[in-house]
PDB file of N, CA and C in Angstrom:
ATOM      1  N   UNK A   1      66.855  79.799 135.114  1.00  0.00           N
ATOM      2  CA  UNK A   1      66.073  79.864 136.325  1.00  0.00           C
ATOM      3  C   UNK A   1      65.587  78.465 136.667  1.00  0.00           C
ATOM      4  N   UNK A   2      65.812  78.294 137.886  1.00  0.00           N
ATOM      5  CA  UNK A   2      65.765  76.643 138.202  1.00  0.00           C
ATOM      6  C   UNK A   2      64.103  76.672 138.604  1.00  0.00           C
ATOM      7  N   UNK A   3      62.963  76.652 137.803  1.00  0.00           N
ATOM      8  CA  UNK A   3      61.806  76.369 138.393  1.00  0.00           C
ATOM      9  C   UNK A   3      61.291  75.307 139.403  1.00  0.00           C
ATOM     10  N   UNK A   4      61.912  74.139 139.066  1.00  0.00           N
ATOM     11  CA  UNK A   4      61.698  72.834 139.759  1.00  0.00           C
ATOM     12  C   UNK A   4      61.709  72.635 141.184  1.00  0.00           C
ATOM     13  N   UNK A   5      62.915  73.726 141.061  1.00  0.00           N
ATOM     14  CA  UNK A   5      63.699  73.519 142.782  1.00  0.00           C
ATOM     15  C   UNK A   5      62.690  74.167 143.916  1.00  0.00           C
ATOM     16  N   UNK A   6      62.666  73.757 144.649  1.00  0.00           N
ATOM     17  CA  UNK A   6      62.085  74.269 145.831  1.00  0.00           C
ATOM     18  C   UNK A   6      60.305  75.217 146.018  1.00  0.00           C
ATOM     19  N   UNK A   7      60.088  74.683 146.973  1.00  0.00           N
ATOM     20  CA  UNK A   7      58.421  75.712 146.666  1.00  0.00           C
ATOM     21  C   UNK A   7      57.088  74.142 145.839  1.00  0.00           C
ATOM     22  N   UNK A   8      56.006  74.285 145.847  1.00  0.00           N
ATOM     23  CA  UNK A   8      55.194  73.902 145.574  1.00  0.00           C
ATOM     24  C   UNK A   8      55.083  74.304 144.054  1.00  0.00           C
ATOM     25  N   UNK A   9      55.337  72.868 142.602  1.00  0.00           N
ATOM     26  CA  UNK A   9      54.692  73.695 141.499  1.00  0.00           C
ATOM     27  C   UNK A   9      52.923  73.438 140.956  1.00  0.00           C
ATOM     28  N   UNK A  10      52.903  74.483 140.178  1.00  0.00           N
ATOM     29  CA  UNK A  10      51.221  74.594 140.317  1.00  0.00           C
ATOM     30  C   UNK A  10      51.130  74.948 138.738  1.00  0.00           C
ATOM     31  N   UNK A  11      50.341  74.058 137.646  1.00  0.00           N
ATOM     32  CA  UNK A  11      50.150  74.161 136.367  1.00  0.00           C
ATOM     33  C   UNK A  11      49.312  75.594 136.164  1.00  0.00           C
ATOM     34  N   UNK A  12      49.718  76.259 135.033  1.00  0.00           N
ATOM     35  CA  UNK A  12      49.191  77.793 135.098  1.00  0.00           C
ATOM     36  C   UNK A  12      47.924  77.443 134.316  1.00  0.00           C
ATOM     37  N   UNK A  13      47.679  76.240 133.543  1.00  0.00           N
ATOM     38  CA  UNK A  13      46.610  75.553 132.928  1.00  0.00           C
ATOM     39  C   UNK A  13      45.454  75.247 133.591  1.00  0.00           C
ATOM     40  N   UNK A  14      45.579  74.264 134.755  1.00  0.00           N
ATOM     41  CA  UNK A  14      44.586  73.749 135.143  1.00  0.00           C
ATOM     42  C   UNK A  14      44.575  74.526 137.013  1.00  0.00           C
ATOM     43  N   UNK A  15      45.572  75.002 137.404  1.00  0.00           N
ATOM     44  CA  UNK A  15      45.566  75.690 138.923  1.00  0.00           C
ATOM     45  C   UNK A  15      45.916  74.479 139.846  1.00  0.00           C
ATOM     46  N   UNK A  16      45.839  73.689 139.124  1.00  0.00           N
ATOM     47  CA  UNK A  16      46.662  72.353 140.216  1.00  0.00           C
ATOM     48  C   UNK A  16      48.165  72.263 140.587  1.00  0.00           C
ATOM     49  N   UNK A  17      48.435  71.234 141.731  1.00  0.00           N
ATOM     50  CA  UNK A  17      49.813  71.390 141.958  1.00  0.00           C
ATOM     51  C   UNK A  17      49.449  69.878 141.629  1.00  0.00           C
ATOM     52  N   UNK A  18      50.879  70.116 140.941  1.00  0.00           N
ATOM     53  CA  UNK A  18      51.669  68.927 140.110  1.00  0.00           C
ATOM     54  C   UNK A  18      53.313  68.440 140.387  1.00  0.00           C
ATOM     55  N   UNK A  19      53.417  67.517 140.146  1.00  0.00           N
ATOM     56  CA  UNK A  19      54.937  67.086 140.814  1.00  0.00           C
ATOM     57  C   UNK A  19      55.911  67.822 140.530  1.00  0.00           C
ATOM     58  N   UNK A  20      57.328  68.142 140.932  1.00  0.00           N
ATOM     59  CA  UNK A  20      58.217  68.751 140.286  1.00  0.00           C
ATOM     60  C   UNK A  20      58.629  67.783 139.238  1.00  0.00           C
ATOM     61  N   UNK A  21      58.106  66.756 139.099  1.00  0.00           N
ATOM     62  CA  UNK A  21      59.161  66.043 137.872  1.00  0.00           C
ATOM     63  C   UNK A  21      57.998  66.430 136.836  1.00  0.00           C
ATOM     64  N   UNK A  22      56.444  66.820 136.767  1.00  0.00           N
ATOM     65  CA  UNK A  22      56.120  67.522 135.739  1.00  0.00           C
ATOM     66  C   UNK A  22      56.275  68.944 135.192  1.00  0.00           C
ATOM     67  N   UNK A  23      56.906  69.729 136.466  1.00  0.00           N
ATOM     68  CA  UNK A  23      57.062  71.058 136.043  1.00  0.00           C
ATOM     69  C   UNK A  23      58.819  71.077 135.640  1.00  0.00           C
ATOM     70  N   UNK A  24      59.084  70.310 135.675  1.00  0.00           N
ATOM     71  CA  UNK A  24      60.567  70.325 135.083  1.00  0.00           C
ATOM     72  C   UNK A  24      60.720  69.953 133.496  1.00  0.00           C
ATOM     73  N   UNK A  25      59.236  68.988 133.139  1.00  0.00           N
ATOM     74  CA  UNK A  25      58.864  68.486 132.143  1.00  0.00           C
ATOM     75  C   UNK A  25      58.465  69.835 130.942  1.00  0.00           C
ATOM     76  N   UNK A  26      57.725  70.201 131.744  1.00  0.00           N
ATOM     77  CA  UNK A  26      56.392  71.162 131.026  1.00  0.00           C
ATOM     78  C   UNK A  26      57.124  73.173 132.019  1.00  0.00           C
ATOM     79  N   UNK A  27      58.490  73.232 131.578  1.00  0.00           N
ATOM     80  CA  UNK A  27      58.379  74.845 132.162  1.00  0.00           C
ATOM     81  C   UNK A  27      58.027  76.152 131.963  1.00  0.00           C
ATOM     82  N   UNK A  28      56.944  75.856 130.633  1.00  0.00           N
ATOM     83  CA  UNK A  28      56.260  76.941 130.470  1.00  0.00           C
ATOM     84  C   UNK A  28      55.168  77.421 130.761  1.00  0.00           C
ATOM     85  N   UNK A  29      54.547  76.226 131.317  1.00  0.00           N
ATOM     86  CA  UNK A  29      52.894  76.430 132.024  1.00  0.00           C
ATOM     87  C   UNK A  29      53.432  75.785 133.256  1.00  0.00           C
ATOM     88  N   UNK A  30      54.248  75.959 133.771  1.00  0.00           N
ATOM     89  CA  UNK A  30      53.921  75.624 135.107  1.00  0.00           C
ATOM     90  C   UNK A  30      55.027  76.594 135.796  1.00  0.00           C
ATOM     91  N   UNK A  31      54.355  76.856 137.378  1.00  0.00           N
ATOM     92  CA  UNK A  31      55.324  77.755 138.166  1.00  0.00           C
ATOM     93  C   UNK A  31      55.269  77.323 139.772  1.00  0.00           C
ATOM     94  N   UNK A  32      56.613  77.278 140.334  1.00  0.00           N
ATOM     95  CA  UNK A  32      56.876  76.869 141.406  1.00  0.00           C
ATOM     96  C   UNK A  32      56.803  77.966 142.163  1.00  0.00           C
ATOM     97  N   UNK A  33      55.597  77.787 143.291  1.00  0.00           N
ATOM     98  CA  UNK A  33      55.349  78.917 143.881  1.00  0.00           C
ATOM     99  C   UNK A  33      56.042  79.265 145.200  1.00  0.00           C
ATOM    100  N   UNK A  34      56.470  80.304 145.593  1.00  0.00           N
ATOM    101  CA  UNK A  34      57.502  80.393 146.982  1.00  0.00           C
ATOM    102  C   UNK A  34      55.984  81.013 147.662  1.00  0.00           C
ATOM    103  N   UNK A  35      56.564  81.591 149.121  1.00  0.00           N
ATOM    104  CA  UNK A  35      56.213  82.332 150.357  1.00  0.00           C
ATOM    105  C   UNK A  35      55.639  83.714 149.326  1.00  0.00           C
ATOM    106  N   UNK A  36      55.014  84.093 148.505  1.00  0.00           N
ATOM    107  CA  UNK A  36      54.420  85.450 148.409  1.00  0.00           C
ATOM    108  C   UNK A  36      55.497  86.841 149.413  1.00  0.00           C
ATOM    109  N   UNK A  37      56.136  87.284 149.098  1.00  0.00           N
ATOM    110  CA  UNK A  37      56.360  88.894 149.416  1.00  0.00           C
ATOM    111  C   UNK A  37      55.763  90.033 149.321  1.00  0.00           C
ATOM    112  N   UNK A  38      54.838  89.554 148.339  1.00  0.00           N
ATOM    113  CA  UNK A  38      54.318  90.856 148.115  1.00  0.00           C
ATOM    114  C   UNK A  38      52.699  91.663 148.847  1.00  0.00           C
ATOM    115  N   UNK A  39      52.730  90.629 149.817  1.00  0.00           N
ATOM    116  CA  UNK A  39      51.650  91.183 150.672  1.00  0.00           C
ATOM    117  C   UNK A  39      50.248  90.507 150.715  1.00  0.00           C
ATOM    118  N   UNK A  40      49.613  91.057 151.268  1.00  0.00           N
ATOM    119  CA  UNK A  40      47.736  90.333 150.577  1.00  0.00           C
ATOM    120  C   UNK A  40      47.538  90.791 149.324  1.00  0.00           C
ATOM    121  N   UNK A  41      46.615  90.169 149.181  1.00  0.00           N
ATOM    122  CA  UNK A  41      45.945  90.732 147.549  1.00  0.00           C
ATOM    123  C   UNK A  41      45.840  89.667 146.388  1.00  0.00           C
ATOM    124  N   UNK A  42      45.717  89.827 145.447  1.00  0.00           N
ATOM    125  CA  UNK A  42      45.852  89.138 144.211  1.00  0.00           C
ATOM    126  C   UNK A  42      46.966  89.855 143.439  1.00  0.00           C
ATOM    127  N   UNK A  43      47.858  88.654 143.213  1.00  0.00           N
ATOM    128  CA  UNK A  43      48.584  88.971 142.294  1.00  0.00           C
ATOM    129  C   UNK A  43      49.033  87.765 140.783  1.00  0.00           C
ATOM    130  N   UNK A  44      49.459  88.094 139.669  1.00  0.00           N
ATOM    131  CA  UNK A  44      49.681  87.484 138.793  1.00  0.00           C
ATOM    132  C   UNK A  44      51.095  87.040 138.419  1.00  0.00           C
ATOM    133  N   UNK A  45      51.089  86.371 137.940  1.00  0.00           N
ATOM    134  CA  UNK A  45      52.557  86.044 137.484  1.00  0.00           C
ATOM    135  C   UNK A  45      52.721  85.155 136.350  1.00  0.00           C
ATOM    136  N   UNK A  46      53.430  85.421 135.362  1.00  0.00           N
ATOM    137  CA  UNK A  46      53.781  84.589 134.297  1.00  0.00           C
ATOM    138  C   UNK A  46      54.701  82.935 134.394  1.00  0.00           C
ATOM    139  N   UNK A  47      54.083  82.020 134.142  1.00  0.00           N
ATOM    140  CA  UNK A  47      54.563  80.919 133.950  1.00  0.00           C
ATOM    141  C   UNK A  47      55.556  81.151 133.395  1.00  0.00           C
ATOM    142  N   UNK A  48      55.816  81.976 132.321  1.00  0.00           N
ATOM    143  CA  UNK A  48      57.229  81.298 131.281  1.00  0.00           C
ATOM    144  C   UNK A  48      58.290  82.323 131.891  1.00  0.00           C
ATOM    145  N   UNK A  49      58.256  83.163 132.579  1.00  0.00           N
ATOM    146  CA  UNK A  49      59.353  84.576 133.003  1.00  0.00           C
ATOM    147  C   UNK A  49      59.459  83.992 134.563  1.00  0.00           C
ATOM    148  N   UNK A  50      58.803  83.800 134.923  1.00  0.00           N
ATOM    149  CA  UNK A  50      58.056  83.723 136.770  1.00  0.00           C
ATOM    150  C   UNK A  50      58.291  85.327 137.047  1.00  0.00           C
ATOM    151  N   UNK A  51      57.916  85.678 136.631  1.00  0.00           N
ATOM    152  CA  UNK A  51      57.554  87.261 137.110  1.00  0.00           C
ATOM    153  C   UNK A  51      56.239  87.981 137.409  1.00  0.00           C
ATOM    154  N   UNK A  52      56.065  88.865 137.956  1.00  0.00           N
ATOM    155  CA  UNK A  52      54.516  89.259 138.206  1.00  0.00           C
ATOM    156  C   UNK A  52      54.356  90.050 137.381  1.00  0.00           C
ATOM    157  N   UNK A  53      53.146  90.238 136.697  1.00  0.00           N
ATOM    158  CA  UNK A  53      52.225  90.693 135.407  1.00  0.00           C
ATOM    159  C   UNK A  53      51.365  91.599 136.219  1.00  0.00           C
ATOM    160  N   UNK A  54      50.721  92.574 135.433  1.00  0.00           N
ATOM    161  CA  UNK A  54      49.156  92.609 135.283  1.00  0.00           C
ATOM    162  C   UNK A  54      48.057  92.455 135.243  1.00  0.00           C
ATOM    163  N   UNK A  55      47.203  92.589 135.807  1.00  0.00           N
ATOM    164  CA  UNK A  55      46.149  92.090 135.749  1.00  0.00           C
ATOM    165  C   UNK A  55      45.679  91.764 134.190  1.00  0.00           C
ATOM    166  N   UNK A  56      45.857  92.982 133.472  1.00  0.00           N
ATOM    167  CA  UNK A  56      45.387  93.035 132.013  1.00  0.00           C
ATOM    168  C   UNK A  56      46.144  91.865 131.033  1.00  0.00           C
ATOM    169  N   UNK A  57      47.411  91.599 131.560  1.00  0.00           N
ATOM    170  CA  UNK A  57      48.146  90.541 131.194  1.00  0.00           C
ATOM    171  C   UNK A  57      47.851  89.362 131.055  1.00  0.00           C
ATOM    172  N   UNK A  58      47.211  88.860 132.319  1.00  0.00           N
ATOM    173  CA  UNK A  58      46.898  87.682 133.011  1.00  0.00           C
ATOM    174  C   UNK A  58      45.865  87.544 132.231  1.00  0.00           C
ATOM    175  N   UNK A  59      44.537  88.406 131.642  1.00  0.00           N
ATOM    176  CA  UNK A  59      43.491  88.271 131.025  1.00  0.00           C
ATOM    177  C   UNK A  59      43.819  87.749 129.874  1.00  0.00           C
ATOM    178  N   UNK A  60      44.900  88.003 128.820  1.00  0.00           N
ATOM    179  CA  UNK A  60      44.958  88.463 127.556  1.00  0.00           C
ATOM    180  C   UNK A  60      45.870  86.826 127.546  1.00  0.00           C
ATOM    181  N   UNK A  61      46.324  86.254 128.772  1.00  0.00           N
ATOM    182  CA  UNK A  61      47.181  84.732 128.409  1.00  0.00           C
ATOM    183  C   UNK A  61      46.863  84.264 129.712  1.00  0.00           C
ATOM    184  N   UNK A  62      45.624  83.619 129.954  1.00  0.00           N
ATOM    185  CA  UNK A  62      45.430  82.941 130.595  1.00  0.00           C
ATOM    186  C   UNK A  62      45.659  81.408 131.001  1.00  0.00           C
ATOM    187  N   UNK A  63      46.285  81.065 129.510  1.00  0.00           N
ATOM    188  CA  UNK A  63      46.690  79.623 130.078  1.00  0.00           C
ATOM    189  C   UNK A  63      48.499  79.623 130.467  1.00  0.00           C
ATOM    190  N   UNK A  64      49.056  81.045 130.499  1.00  0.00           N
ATOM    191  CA  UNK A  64      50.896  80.947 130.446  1.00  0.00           C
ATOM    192  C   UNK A  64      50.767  82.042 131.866  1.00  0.00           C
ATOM    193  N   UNK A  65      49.857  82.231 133.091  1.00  0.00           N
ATOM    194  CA  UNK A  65      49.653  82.622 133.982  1.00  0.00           C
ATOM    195  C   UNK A  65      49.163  82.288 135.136  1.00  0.00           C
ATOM    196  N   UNK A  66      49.476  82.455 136.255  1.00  0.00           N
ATOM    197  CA  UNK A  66      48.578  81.671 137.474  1.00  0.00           C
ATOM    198  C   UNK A  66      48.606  83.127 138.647  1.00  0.00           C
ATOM    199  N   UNK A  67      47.283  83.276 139.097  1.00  0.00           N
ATOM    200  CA  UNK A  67      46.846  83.781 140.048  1.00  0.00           C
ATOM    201  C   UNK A  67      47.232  83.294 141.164  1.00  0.00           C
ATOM    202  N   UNK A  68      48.111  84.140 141.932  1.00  0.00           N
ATOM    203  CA  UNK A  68      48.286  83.832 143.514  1.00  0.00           C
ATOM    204  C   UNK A  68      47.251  84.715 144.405  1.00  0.00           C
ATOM    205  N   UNK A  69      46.924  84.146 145.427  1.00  0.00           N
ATOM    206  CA  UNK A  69      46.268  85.023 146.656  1.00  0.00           C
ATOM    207  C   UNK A  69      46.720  85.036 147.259  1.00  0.00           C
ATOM    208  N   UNK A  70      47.305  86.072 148.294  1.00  0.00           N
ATOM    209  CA  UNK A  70      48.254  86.161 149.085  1.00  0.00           C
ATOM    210  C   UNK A  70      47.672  86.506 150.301  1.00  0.00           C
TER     211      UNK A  70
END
């Protein structure tokens, strides 16, 4: 999965956006965020899968996760 490419990346550590030449560096805490599909709301997603989680998920690994608001 090409994280780097395209989209804004954002460290699941600190909630900052960071260059793609650090999230190409570091692709387990960091996730390149697209356009949201999935509507308003809060949603979660795992840094190391880029997939969306749980809320209960997101609690339990908070530094390998980043909160989107959509």
């Amino acid at each position: 999965m090409g994280r780097s490419s395209g989209g804004r990346a954002r460290s699941a550590r600190t909630g900052r956006y960071v260059k793609t030449s650090t999230a190409a560096r570091h692709p387990r805490t960091t996730v390149v965020e697209k356009r949201s599909s999935r509507g308003s709301g809060t949603h979660h997603r795992s840094a190391i899968t880029g997939r969306y989680v749980k809320g209960s998920t997101a609690a339990r690994h908070p530094d390998t996760t980043v909160t989107e608001n959509g």
